[in-house]
C-alpha atoms as a PDB file:
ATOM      1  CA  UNK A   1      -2.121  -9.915  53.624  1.00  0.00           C
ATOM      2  CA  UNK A   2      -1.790 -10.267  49.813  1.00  0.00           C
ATOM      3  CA  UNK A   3      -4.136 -13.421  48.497  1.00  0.00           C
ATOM      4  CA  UNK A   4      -1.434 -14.855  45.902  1.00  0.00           C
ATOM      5  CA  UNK A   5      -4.326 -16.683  44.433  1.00  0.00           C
ATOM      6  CA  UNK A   6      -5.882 -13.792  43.163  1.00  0.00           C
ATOM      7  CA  UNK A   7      -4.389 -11.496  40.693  1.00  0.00           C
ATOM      8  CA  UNK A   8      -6.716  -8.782  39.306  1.00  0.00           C
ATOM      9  CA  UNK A   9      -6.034  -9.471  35.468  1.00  0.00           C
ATOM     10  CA  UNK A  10      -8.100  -6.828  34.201  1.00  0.00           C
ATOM     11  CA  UNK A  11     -10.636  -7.441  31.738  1.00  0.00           C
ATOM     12  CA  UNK A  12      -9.749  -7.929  28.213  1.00  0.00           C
ATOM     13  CA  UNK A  13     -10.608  -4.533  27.509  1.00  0.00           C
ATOM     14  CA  UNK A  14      -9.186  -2.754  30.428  1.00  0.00           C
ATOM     15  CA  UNK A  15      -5.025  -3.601  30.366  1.00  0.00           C
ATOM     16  CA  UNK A  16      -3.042  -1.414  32.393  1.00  0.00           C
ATOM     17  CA  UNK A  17       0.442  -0.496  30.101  1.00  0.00           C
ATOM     18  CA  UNK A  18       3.474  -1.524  32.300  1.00  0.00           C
ATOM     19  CA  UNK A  19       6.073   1.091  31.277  1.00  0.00           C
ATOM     20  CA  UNK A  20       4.037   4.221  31.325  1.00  0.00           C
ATOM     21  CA  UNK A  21       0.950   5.490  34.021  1.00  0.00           C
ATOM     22  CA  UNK A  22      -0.532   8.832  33.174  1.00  0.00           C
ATOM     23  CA  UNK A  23      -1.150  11.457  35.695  1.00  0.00           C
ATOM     24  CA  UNK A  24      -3.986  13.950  35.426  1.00  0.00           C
ATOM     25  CA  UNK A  25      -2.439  15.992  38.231  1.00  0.00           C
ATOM     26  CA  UNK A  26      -0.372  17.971  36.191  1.00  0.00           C
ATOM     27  CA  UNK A  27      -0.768  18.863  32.506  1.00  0.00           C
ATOM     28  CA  UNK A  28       2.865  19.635  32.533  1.00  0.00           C
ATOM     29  CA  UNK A  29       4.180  16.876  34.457  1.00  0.00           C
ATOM     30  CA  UNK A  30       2.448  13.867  32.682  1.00  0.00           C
ATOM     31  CA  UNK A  31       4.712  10.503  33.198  1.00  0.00           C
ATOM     32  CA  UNK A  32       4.706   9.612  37.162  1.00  0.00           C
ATOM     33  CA  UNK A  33       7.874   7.208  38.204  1.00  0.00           C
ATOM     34  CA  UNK A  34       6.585   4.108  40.540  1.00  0.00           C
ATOM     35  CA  UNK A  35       8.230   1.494  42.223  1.00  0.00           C
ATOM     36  CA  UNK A  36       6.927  -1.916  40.946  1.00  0.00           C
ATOM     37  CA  UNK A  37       8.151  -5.858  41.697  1.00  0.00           C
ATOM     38  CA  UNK A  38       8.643  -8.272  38.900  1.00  0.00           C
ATOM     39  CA  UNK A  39       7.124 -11.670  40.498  1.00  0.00           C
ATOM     40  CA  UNK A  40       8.750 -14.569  38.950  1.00  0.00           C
ATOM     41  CA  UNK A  41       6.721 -16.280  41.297  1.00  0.00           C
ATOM     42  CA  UNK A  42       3.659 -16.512  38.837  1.00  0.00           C
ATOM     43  CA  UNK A  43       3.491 -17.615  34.919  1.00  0.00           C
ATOM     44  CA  UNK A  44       0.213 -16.718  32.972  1.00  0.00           C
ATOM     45  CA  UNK A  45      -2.857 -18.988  31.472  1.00  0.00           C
ATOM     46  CA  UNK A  46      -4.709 -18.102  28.351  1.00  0.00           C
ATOM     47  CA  UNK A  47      -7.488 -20.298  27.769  1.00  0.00           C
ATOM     48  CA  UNK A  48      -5.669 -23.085  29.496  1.00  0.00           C
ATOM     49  CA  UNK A  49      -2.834 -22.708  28.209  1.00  0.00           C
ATOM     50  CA  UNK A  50       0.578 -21.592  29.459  1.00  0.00           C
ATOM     51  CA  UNK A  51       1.120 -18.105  28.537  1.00  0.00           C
ATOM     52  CA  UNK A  52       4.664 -16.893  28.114  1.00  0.00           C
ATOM     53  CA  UNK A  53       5.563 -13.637  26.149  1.00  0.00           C
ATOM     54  CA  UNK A  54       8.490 -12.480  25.340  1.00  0.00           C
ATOM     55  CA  UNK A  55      10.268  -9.251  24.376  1.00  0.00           C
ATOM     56  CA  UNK A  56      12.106  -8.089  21.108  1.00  0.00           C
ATOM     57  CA  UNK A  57      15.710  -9.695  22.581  1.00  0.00           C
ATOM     58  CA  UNK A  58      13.770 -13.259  23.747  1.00  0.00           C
ATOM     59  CA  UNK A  59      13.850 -12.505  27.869  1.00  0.00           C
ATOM     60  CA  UNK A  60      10.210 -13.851  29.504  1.00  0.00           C
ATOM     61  CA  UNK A  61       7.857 -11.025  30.705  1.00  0.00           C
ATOM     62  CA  UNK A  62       6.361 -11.786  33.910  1.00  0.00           C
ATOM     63  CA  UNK A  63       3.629 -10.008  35.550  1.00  0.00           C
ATOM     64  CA  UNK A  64       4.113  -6.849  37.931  1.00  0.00           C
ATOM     65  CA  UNK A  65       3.093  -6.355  40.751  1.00  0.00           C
ATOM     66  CA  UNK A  66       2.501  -2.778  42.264  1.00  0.00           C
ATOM     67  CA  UNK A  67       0.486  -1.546  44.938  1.00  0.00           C
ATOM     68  CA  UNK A  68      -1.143  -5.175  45.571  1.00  0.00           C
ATOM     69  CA  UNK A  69      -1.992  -5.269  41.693  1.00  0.00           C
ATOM     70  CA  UNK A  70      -0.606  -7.509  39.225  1.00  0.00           C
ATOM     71  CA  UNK A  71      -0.115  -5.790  35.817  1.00  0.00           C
ATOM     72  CA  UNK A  72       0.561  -7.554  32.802  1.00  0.00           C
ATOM     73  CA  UNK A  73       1.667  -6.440  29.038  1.00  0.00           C
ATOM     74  CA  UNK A  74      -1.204  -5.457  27.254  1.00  0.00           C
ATOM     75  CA  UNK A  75       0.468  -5.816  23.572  1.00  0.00           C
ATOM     76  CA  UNK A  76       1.232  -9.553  23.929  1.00  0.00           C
ATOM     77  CA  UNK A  77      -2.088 -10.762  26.304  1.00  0.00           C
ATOM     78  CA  UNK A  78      -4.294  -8.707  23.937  1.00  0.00           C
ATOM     79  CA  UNK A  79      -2.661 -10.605  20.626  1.00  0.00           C
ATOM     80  CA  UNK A  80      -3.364 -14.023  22.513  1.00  0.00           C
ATOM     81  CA  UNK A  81      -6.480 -12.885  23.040  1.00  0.00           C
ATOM     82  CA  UNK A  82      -7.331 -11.962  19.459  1.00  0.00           C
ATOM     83  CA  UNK A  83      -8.062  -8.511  20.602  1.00  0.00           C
ATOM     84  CA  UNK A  84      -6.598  -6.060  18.177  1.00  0.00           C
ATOM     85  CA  UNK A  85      -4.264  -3.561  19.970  1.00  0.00           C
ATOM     86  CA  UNK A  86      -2.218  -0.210  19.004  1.00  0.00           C
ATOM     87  CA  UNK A  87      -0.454   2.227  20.809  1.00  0.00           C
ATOM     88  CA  UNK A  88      -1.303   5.896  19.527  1.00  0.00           C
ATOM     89  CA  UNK A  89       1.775   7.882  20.840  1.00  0.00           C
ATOM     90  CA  UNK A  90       0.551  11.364  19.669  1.00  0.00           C
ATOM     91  CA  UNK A  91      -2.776  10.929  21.438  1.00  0.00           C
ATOM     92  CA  UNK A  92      -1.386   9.330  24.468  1.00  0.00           C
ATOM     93  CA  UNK A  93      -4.037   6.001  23.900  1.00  0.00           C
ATOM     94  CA  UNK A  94      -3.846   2.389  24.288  1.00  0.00           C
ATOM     95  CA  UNK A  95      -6.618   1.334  21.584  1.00  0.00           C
ATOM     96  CA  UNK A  96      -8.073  -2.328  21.920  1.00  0.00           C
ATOM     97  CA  UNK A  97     -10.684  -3.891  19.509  1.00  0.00           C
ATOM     98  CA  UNK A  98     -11.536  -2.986  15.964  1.00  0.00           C
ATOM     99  CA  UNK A  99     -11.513   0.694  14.706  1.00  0.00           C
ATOM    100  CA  UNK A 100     -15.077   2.152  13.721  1.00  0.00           C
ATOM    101  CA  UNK A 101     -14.211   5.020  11.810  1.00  0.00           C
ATOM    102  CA  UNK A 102     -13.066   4.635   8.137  1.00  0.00           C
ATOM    103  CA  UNK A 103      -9.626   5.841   7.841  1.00  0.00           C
ATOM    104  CA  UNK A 104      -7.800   6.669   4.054  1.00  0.00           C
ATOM    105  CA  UNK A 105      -4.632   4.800   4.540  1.00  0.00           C
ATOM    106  CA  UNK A 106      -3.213   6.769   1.272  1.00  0.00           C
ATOM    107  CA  UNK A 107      -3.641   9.916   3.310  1.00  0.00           C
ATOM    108  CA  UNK A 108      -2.661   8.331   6.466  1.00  0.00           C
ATOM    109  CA  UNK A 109       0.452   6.744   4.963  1.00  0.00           C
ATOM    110  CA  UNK A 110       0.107   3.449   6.045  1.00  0.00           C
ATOM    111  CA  UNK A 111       3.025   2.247   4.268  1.00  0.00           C
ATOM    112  CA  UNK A 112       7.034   1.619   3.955  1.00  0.00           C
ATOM    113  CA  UNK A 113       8.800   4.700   2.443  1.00  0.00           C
ATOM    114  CA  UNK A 114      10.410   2.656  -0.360  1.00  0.00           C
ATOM    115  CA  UNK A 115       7.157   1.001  -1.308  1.00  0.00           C
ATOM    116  CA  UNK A 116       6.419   3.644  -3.925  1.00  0.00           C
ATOM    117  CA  UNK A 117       7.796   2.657  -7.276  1.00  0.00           C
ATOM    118  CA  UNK A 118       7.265   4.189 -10.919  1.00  0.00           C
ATOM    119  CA  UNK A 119       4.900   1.397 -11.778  1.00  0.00           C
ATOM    120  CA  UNK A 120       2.856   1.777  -8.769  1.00  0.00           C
ATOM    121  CA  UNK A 121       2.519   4.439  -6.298  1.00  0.00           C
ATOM    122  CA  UNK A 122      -0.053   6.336  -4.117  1.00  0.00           C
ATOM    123  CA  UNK A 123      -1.224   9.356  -4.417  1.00  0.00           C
ATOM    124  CA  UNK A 124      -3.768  12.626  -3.670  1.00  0.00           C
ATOM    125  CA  UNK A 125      -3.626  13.998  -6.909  1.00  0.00           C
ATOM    126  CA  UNK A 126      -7.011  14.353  -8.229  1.00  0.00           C
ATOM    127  CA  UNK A 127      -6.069  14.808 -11.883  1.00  0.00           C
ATOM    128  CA  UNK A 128      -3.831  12.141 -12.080  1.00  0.00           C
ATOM    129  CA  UNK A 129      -6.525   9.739 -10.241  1.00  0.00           C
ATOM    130  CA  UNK A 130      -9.189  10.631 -12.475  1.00  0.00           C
ATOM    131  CA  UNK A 131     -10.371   8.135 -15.355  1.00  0.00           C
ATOM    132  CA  UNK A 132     -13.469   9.226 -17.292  1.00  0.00           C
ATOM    133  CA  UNK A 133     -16.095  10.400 -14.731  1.00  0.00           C
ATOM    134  CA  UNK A 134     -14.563   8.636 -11.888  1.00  0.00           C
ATOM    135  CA  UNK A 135     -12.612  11.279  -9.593  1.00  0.00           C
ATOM    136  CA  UNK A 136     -10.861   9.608  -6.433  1.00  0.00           C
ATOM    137  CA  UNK A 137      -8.894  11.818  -3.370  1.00  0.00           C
ATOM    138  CA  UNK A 138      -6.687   9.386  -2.735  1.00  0.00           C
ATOM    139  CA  UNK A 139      -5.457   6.188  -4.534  1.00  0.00           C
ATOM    140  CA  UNK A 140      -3.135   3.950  -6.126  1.00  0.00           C
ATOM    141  CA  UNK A 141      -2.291   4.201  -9.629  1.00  0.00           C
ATOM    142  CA  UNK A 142      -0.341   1.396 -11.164  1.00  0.00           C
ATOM    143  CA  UNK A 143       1.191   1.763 -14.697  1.00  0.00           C
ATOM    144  CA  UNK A 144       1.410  -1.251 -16.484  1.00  0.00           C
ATOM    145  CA  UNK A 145       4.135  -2.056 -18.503  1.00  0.00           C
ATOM    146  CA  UNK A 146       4.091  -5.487 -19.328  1.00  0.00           C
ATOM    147  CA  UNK A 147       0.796  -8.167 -19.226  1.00  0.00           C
ATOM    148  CA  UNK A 148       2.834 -10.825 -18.503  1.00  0.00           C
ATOM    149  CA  UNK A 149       3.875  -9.237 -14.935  1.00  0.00           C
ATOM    150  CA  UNK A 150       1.807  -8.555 -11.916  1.00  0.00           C
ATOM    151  CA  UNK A 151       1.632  -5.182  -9.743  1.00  0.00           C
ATOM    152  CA  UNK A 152       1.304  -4.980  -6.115  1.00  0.00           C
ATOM    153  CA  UNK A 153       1.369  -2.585  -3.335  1.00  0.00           C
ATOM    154  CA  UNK A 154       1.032  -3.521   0.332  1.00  0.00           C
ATOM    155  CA  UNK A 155      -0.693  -1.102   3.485  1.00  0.00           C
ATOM    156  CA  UNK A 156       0.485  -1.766   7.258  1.00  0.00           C
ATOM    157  CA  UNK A 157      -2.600  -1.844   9.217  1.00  0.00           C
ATOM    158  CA  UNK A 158      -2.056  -3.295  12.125  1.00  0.00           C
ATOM    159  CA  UNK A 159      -4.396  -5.397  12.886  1.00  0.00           C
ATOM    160  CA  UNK A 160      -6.691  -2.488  14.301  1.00  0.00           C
ATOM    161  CA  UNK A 161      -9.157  -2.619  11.334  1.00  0.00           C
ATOM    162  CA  UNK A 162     -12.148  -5.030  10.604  1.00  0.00           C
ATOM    163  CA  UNK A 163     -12.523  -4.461   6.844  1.00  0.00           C
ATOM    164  CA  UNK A 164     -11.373  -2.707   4.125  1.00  0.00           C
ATOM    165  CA  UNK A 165     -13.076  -0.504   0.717  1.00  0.00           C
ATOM    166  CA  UNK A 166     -11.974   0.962  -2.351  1.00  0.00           C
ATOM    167  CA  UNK A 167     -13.282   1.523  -6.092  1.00  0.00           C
ATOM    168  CA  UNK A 168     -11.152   0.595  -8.840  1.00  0.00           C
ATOM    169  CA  UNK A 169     -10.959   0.913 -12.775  1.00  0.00           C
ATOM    170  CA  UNK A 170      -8.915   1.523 -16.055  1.00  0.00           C
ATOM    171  CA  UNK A 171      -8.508   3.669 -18.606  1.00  0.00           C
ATOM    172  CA  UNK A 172      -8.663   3.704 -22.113  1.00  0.00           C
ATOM    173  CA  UNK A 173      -7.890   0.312 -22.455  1.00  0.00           C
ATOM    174  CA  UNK A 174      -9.543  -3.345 -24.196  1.00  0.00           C
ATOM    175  CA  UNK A 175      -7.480  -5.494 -21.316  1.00  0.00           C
ATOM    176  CA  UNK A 176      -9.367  -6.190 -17.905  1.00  0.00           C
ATOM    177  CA  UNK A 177      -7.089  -7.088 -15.055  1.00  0.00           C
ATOM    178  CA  UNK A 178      -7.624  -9.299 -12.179  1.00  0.00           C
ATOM    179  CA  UNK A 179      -7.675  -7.571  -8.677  1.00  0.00           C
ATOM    180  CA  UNK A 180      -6.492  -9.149  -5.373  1.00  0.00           C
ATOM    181  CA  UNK A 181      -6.696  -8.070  -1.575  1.00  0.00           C
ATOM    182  CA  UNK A 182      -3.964 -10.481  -0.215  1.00  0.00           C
ATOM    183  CA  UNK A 183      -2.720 -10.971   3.501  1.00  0.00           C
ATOM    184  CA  UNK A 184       0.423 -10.190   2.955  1.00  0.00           C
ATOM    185  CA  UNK A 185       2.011 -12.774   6.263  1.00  0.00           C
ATOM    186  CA  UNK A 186      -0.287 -15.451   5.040  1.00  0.00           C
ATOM    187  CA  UNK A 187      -0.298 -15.161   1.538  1.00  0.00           C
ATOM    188  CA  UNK A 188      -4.107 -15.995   1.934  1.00  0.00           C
ATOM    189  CA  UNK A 189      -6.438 -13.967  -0.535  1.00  0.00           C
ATOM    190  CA  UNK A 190      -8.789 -11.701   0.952  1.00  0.00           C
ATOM    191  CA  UNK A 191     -10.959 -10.710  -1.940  1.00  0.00           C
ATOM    192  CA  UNK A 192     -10.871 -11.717  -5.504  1.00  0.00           C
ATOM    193  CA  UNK A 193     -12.460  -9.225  -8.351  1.00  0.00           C
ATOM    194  CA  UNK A 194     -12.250  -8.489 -11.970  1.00  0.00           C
ATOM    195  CA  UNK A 195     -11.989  -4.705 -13.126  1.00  0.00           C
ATOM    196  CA  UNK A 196     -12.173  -3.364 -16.571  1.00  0.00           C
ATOM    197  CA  UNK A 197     -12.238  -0.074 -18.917  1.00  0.00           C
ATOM    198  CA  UNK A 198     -13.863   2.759 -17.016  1.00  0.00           C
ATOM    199  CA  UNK A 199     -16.468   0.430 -15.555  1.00  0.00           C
ATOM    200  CA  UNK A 200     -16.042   1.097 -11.722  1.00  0.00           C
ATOM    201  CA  UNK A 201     -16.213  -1.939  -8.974  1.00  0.00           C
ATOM    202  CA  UNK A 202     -16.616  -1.257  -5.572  1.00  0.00           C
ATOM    203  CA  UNK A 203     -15.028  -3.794  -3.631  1.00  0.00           C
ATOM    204  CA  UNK A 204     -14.273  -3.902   0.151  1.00  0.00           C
ATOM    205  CA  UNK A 205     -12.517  -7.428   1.823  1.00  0.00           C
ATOM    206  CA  UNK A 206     -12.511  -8.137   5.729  1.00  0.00           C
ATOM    207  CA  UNK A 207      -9.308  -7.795   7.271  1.00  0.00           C
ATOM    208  CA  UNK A 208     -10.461  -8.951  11.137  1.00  0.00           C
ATOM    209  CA  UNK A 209      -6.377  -9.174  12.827  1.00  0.00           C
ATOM    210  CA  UNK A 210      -4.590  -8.655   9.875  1.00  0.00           C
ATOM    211  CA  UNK A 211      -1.150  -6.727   9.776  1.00  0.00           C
ATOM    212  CA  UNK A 212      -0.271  -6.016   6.367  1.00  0.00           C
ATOM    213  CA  UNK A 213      -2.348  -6.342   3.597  1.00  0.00           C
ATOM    214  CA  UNK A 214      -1.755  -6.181  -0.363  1.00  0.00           C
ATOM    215  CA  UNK A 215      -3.619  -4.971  -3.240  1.00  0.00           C
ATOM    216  CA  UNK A 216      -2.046  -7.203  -6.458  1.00  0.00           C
ATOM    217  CA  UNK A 217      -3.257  -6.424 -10.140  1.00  0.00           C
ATOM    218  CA  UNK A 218      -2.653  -9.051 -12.960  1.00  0.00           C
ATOM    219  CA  UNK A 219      -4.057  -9.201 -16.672  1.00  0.00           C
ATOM    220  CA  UNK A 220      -6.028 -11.375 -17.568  1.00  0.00           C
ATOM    221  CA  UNK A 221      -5.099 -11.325 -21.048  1.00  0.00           C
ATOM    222  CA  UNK A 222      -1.526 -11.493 -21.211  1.00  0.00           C
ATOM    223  CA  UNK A 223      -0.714 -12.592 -25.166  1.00  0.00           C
ATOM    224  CA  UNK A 224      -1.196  -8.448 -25.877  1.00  0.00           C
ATOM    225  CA  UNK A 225       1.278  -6.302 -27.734  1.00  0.00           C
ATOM    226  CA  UNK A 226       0.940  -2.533 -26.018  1.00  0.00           C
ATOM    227  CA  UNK A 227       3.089   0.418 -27.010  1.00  0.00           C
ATOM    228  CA  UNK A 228       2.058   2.881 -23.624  1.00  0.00           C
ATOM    229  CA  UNK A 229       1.546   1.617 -20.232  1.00  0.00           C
ATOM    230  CA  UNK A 230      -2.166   0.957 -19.329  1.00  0.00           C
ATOM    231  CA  UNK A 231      -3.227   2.974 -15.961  1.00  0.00           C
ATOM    232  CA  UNK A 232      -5.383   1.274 -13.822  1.00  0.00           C
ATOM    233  CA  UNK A 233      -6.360   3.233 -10.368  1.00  0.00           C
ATOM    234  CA  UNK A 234      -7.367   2.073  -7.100  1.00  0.00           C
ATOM    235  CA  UNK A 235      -8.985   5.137  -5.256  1.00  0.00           C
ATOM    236  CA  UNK A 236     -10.554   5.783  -2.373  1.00  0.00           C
ATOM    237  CA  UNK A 237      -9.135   3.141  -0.081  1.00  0.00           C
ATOM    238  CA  UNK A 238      -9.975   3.253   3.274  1.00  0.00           C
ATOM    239  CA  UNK A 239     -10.088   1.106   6.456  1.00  0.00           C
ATOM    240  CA  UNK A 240     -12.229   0.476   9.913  1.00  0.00           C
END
């Protein structure tokens, strides 16, 4: 007989996904159907308090129970947890905790479509990334037009990363700009540097559970006549 005191909750590390189970018995025949029970019977406790997730249309997940297990979702009990999650579709992977390897999110395109702009874009053109000595893979350039405005560009990340580098500088040019990693939900600010003409600053923020984050540019000097845009480039920008 089932002990309904007991549910095997898996470790924080070890969630089971509800919707999908992989098989190993056949390479062509990966997704296996199962017959599972929704117990409304039971609620959920995180840290001692009541747990109740919902999905995207507001209806209460409850746990499932299948073959004397009870599953739960893995998205929403790894969030309360402060575990960072992602689901990696190509690969087949549910990934918790922080990511170890340094990914380039210019590369990766870890951003919106419609973020790119003529003032500030990404790219992986080395020529156009280059200032001086300084020769990046991947970047941002931003192409100032006006000292009175600020530039920004914002990465979705996730919350699967733990901190975040790049090197940044500008050309040919007597203005210095102030630099800003900013958590783009919060509005809180990450990282705080000053960057100048072709002097290079490496600069890396920690971005432990955050979603999107933003890279903002401003001059510092803002009472300057210019008659071409001033480039400035952040290169190199990876995460992990």
């Amino acid at each position: 007989m089932l002990n309904l005191k007991k549910i095997s909750f898996i470790s924080a590390l070890s969630f089971s996904l509800l919707v999908l189970i992989f098989s190993s018995a056949s390479a062509s025949n990966l997704i296996k159907s199962i017959k599972a029970s929704i117990d409304y019977g039971f609620t959920m406790t995180v840290h001692g308090k009541k747990f109740a997730p919902r999905d995207a249309v507001g209806k209460e997940l409850r746990p499932i129970l299948y073959n004397g297990t009870y599953y739960v979702p893995a998205k929403y009990i790894s969030e309360s947890l402060k575990i960072p999650f992602s689901l990696d579709t190509s690969n087949k992977q549910l990934i918790f905790g922080l990511n170890n390897h340094y990914t380039d999110i210019i590369k990766e395109k870890m951003f919106d479509s419609y973020a790119p702009t003529n003032e500030v874009y990404p790219t992986v053109d080395v020529d156009a990334l280059s200032i001086g000595n300084n020769v990046f893979s991947s970047g941002l350039i931003f192409n100032v037009h006006n000292l009175n405005a600020s530039y920004q560009f914002t990465f979705n990340i996730g919350k699967q990363f733990s901190k975040l580098n790049f090197r940044a500088t500008v050309a040919d040019s007597n203005v210095s700009f102030k630099l800003f990693v900013i958590d783009k939900k919060s509005g809180l600010i990450l990282k705080e540097a000053t960057i100048s003409n072709e002097d290079i600053s490496a600069i890396d923020a920690v971005v432990v559970g955050i979603e999107k984050v933003a890279i903002k540019i401003e001059a510092l000097s803002n009472n300057k006549n210019i008659d071409s845009p001033i480039k400035a480039v952040v290169g190199n920008i990876t995460v992990k």
